[in-house]
C-alpha atoms as a PDB file:
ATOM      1  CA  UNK A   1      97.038 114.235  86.783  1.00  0.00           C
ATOM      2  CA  UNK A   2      93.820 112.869  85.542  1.00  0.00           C
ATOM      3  CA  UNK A   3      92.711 111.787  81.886  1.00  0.00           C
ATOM      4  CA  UNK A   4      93.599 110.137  79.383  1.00  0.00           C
ATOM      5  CA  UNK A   5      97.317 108.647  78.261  1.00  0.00           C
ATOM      6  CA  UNK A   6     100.120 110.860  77.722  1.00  0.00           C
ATOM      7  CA  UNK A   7     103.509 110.209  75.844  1.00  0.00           C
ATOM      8  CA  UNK A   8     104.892 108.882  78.897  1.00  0.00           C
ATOM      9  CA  UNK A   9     102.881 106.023  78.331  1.00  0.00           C
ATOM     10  CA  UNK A  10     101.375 105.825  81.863  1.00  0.00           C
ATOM     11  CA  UNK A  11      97.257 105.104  81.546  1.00  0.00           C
ATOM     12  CA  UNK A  12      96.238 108.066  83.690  1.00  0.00           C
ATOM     13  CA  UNK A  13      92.728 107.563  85.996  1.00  0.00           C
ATOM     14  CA  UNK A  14      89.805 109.677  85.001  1.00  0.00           C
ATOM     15  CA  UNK A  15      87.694 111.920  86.450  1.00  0.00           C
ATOM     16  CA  UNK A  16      85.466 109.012  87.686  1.00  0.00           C
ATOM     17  CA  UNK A  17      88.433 106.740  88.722  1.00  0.00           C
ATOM     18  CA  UNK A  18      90.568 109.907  90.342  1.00  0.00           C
ATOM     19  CA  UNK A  19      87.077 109.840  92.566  1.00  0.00           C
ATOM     20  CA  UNK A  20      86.872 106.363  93.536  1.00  0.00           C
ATOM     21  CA  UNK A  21      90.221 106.206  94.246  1.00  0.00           C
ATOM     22  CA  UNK A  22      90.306 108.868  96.214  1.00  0.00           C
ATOM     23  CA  UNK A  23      87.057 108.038  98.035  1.00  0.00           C
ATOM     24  CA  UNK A  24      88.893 104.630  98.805  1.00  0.00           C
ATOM     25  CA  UNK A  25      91.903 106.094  99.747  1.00  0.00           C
ATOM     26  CA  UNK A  26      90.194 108.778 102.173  1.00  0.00           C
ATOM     27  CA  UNK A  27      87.470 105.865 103.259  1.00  0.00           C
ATOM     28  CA  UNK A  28      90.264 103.359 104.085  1.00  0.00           C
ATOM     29  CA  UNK A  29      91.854 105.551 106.290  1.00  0.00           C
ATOM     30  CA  UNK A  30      89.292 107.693 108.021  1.00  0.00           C
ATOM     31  CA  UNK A  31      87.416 104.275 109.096  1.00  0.00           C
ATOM     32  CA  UNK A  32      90.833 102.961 110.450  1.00  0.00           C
ATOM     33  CA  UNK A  33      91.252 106.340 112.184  1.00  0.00           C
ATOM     34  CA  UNK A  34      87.331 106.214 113.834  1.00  0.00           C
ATOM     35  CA  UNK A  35      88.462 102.082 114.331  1.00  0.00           C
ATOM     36  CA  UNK A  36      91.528 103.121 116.579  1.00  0.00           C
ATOM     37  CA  UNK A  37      89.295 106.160 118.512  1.00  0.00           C
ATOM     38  CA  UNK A  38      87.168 103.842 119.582  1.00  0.00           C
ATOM     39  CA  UNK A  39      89.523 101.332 120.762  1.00  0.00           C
ATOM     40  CA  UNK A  40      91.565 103.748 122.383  1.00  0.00           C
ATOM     41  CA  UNK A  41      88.551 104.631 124.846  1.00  0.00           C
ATOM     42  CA  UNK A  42      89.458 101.071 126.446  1.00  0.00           C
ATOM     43  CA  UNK A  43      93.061 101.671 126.228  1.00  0.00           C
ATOM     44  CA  UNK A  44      93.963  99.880 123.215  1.00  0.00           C
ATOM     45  CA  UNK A  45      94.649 100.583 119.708  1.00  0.00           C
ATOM     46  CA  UNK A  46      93.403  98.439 116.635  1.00  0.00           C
ATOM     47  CA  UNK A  47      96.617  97.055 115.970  1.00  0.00           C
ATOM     48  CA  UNK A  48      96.770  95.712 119.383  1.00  0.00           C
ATOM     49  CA  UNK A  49      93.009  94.598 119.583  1.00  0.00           C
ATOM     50  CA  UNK A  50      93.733  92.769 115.718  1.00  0.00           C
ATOM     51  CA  UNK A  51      96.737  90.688 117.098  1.00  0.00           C
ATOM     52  CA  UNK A  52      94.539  89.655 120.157  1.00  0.00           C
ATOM     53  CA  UNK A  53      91.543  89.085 118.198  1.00  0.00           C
ATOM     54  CA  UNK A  54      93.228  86.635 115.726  1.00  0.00           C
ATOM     55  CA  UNK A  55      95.102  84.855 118.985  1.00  0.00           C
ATOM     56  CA  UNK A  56      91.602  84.075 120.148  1.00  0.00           C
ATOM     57  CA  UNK A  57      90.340  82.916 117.157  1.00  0.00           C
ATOM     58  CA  UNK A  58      93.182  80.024 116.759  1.00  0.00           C
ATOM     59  CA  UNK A  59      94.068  76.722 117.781  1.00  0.00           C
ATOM     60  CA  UNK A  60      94.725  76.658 121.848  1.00  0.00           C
ATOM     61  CA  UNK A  61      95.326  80.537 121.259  1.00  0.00           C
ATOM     62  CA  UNK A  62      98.751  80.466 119.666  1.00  0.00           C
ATOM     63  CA  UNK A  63     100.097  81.509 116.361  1.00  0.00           C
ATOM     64  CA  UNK A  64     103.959  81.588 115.085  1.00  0.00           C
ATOM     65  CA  UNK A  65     104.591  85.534 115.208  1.00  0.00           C
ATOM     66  CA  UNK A  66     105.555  84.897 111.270  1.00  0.00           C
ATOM     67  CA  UNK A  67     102.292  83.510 110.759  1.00  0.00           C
ATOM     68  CA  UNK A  68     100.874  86.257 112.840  1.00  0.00           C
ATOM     69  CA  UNK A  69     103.191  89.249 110.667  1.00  0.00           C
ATOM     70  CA  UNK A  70     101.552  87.980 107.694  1.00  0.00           C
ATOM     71  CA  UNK A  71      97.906  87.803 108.765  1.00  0.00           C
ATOM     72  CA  UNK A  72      97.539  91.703 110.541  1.00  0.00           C
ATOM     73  CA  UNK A  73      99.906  92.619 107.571  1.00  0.00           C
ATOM     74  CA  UNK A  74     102.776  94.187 109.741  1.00  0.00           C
ATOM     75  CA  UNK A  75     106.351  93.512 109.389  1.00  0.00           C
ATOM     76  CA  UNK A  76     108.206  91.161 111.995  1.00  0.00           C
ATOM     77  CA  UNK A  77     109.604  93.602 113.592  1.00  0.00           C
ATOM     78  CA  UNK A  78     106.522  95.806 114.123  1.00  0.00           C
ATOM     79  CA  UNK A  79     104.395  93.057 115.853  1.00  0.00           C
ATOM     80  CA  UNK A  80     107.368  92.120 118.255  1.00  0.00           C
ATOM     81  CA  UNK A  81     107.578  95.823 119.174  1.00  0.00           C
ATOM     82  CA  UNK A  82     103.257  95.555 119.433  1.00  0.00           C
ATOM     83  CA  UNK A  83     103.812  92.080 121.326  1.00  0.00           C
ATOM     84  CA  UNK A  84     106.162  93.270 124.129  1.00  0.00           C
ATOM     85  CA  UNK A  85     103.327  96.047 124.841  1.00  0.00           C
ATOM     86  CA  UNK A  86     100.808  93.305 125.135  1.00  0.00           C
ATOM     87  CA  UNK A  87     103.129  90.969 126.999  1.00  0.00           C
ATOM     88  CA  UNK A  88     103.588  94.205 129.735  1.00  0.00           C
ATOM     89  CA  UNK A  89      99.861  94.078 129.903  1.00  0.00           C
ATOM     90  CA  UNK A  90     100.089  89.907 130.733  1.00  0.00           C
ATOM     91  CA  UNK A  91      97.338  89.574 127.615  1.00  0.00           C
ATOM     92  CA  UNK A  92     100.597  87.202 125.478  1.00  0.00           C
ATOM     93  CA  UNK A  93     103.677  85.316 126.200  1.00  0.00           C
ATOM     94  CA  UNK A  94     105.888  84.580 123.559  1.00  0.00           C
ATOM     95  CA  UNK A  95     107.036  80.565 123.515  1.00  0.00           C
ATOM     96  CA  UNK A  96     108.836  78.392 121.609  1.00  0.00           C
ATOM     97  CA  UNK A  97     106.959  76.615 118.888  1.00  0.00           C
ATOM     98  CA  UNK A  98     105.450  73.370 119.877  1.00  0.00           C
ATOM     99  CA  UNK A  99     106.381  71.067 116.613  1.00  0.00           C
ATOM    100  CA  UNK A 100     109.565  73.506 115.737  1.00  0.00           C
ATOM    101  CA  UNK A 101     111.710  74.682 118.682  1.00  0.00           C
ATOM    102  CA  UNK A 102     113.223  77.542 116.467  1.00  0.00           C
ATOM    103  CA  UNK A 103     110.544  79.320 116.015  1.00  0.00           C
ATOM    104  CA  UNK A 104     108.280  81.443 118.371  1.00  0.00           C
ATOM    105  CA  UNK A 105     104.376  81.797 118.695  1.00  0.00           C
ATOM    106  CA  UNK A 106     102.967  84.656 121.007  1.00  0.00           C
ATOM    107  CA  UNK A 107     100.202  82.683 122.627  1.00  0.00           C
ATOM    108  CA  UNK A 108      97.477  84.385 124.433  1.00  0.00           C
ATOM    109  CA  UNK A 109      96.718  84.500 128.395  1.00  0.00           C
ATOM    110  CA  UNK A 110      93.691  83.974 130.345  1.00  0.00           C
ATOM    111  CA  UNK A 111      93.849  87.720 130.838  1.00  0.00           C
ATOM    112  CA  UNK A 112      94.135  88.521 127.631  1.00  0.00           C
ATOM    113  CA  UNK A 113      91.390  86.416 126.663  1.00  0.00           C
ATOM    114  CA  UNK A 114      89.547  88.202 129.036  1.00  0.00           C
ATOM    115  CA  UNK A 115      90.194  91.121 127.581  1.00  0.00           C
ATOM    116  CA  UNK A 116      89.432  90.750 123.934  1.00  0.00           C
ATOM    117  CA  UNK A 117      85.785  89.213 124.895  1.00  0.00           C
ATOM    118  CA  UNK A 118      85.406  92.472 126.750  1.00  0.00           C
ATOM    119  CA  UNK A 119      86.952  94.788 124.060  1.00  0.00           C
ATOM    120  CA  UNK A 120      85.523  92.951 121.571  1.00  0.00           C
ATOM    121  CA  UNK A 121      81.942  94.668 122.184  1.00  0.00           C
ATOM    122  CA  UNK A 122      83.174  98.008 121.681  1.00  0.00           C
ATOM    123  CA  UNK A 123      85.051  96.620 118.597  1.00  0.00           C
ATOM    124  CA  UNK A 124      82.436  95.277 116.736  1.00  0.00           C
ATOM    125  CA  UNK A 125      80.563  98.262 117.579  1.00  0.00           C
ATOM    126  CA  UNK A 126      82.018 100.681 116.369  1.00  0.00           C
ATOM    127  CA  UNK A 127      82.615  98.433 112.745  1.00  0.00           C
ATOM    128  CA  UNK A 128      78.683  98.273 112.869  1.00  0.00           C
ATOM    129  CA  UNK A 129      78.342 102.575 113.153  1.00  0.00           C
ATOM    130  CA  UNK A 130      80.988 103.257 110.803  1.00  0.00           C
ATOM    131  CA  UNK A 131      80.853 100.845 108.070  1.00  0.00           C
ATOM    132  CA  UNK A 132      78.470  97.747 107.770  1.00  0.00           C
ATOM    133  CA  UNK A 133      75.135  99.943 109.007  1.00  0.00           C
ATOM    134  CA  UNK A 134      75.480 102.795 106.757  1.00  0.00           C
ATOM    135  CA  UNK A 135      74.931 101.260 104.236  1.00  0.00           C
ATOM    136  CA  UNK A 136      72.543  98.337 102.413  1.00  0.00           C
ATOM    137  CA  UNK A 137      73.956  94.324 102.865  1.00  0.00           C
ATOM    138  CA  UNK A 138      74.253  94.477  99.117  1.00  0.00           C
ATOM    139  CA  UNK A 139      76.631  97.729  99.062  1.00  0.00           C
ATOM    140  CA  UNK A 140      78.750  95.912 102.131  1.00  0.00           C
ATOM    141  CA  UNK A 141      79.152  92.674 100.308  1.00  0.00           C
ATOM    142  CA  UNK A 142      80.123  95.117  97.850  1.00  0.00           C
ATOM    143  CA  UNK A 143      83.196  96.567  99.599  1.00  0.00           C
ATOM    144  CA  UNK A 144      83.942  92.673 100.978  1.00  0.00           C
ATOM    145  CA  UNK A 145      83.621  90.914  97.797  1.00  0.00           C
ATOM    146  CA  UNK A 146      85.830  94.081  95.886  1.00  0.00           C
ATOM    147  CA  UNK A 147      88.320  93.895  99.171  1.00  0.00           C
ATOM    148  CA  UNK A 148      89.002  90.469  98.750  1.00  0.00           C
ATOM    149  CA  UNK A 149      89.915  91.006  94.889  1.00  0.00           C
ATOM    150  CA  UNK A 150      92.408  93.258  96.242  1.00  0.00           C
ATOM    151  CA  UNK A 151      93.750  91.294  98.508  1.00  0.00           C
ATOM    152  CA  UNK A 152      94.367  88.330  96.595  1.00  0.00           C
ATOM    153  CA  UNK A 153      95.761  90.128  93.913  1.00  0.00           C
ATOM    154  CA  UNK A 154      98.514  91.646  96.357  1.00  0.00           C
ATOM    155  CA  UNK A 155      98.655  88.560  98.520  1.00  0.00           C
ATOM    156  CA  UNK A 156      98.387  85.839  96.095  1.00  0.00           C
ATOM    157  CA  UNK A 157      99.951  83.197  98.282  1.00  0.00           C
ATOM    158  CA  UNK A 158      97.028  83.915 101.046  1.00  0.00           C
ATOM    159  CA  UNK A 159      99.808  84.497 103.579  1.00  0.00           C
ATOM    160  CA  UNK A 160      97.428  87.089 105.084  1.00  0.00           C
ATOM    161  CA  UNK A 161      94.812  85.037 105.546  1.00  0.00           C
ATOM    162  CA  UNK A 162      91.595  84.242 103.639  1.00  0.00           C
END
């Protein structure tokens, strides 16, 4: 329902905010959709490719799989079901902390480094075709600088990562 505030109390969107929303909404998830297709060509999907991506960016290649949850935005139990598929592939093993032998870090291999430096091409590819070249650096800075609203406002702790 669009327009306007009813007796329920509830500010409904407008015709212009129904749009955006919806354009957001539809954006978000055909981009994640065209993300995955292309990361399924090499066998993976972006889920995968995200956990291995932020492994390679850390200290010695380790993270605490809490830490980890929190930053690809999955529950616990969804990245150790997306961790055991990586550790069949030999990209992760999963250790015991270094400074805390309670918890567990997935850490990543040589051969899943090797894989996310190869992957990575097709990656940041395809986030060049279907977002950041179709439009002007002002309109992506845009999308970042409104993202990042939205993100601290829903993760206000920066558990996810800044």
């Amino acid at each position: 329902m669009a327009g306007g505030s009813g007796d329920d109390g509830v500010r409904w969107l407008d015709d212009g905010e129904q749009r955006s929303w919806r354009a957001v909404l539809r954006g978000t998830r055909l981009l994640e959709r065209a993300l995955d297709e292309a990361l399924g060509d090499a066998g993976i999907a972006l889920s995968e490719y995200e956990i291995i991506s932020m492994l390679s960016e850390s200290p010695n290649h380790r993270l605490r799989m809490s830490e980890l949850a929190s930053m690809v935005v999955q529950s616990r139990s969804r990245l150790t079901h997306t961790a055991k598929r990586l550790e069949e592939r030999g990209w992760v093993a999963r250790e015991s902390c270094l400074e805390d032998k309670r918890g567990v870090e997935l850490v990543l291999t040589a051969g899943g480094l090797a894989a996310v430096q190869d992957i990575s091409r097709v990656h940041v590819q395809s986030v060049r075709d279907n977002l950041v070249d179709i439009m002007t650096r002002e309109q992506f800075r845009a999308i970042g600088d409104a993202m990042a609203i939205v993100r601290d406002h829903l993760d206000p702790e920066g558990a996810s990562g800044r």
